[in-house]
C-alpha atoms as a PDB file:
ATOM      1  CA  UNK A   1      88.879  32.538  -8.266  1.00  0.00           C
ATOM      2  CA  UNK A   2      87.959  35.900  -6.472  1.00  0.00           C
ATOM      3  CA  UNK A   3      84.370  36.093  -5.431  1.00  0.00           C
ATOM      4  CA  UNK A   4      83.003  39.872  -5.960  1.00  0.00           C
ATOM      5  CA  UNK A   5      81.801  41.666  -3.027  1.00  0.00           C
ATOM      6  CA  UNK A   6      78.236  41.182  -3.475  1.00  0.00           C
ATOM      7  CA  UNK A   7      78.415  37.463  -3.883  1.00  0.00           C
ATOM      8  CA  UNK A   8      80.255  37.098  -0.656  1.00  0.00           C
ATOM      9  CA  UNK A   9      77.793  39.325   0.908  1.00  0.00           C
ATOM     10  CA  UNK A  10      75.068  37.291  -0.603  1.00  0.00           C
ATOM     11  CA  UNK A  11      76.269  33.925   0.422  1.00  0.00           C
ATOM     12  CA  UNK A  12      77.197  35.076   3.819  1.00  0.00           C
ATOM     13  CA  UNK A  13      73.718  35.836   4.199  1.00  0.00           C
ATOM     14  CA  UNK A  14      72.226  32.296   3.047  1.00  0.00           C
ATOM     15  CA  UNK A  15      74.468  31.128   5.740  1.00  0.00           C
ATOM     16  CA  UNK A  16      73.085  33.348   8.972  1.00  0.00           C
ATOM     17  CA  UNK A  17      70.134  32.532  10.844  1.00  0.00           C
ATOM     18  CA  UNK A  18      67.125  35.227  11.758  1.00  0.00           C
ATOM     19  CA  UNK A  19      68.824  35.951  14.989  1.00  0.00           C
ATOM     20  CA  UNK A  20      72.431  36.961  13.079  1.00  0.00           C
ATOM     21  CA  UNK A  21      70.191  38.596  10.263  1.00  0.00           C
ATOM     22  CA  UNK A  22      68.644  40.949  13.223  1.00  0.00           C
ATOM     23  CA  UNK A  23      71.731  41.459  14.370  1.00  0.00           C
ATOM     24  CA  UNK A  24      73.004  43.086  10.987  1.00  0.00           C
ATOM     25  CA  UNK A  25      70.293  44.900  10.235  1.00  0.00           C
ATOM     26  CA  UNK A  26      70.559  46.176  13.751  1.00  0.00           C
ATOM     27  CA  UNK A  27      73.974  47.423  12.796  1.00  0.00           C
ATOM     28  CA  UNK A  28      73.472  48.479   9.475  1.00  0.00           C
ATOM     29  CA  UNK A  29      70.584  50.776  10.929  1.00  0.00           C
ATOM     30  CA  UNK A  30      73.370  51.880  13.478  1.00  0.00           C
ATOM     31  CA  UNK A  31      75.348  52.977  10.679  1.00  0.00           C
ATOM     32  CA  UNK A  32      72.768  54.944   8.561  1.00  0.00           C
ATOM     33  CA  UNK A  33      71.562  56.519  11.818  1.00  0.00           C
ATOM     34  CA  UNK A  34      74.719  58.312  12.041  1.00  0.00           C
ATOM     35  CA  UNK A  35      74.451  62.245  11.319  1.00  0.00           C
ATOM     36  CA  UNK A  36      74.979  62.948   7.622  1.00  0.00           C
ATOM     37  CA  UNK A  37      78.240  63.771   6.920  1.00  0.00           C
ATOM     38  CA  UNK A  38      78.155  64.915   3.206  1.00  0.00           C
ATOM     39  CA  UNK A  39      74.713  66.143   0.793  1.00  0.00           C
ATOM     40  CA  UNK A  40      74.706  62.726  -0.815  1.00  0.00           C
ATOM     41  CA  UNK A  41      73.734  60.883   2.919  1.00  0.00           C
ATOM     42  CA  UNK A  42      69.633  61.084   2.004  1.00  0.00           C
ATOM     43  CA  UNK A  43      70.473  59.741  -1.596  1.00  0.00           C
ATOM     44  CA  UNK A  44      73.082  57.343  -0.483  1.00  0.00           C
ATOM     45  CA  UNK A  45      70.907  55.704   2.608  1.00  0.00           C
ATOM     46  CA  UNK A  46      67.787  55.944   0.597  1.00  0.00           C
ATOM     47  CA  UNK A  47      69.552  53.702  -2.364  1.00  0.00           C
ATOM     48  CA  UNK A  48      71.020  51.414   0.691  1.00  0.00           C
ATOM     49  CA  UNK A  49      67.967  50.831   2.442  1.00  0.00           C
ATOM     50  CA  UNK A  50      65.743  49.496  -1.202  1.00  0.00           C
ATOM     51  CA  UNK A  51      68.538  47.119  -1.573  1.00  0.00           C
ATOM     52  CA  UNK A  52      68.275  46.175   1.395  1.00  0.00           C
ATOM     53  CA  UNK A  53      64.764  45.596   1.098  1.00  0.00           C
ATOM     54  CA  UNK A  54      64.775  44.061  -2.121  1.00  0.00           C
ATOM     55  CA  UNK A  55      67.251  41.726  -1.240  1.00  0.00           C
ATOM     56  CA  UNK A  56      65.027  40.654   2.015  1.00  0.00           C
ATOM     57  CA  UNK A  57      61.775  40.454   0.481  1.00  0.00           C
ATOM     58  CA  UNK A  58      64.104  37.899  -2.486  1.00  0.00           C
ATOM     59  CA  UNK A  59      65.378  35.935  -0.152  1.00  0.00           C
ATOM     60  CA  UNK A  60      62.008  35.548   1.870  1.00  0.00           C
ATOM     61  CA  UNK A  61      59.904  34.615  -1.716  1.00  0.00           C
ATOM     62  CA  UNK A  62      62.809  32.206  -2.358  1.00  0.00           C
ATOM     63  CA  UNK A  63      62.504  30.630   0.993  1.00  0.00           C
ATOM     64  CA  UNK A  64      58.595  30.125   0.217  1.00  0.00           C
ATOM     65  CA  UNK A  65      59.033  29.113  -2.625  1.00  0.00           C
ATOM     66  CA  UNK A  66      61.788  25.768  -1.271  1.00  0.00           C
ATOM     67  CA  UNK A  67      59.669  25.717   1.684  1.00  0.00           C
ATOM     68  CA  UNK A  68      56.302  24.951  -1.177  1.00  0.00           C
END
């Protein structure tokens, strides 16, 4: 069975440590510091970054929450 996109992100993620995590968002932030290339950049790297940070602030309350 195919996994979708954001489950393989998602479990890829479970699997990293901080170091690896740093490293991605390093990249990711990389990325979005790029010069915008169409009128949709703001919207599109404002949307990115809050799920970004929604996902991160998840999977720290879920780490509390096993660590409890």
């Amino acid at each position: 069975m195919l996994q979708s996109p954001k489950l393989a992100i998602l479990q890829s993620l479970d699997a990293m440590d901080s170091a690896q995590m740093e490293e991605v968002l390093m990249h990711i932030k990389s990325i979005l510091n790029q010069p915008e290339r169409n009128p949709d950049y703001r919207n599109f790297k404002k949307e990115a970054m809050k799920e970004i940070r929604q996902a991160l602030r998840k999977e720290k309350k879920n780490k509390l929450r096993i660590a409890a």
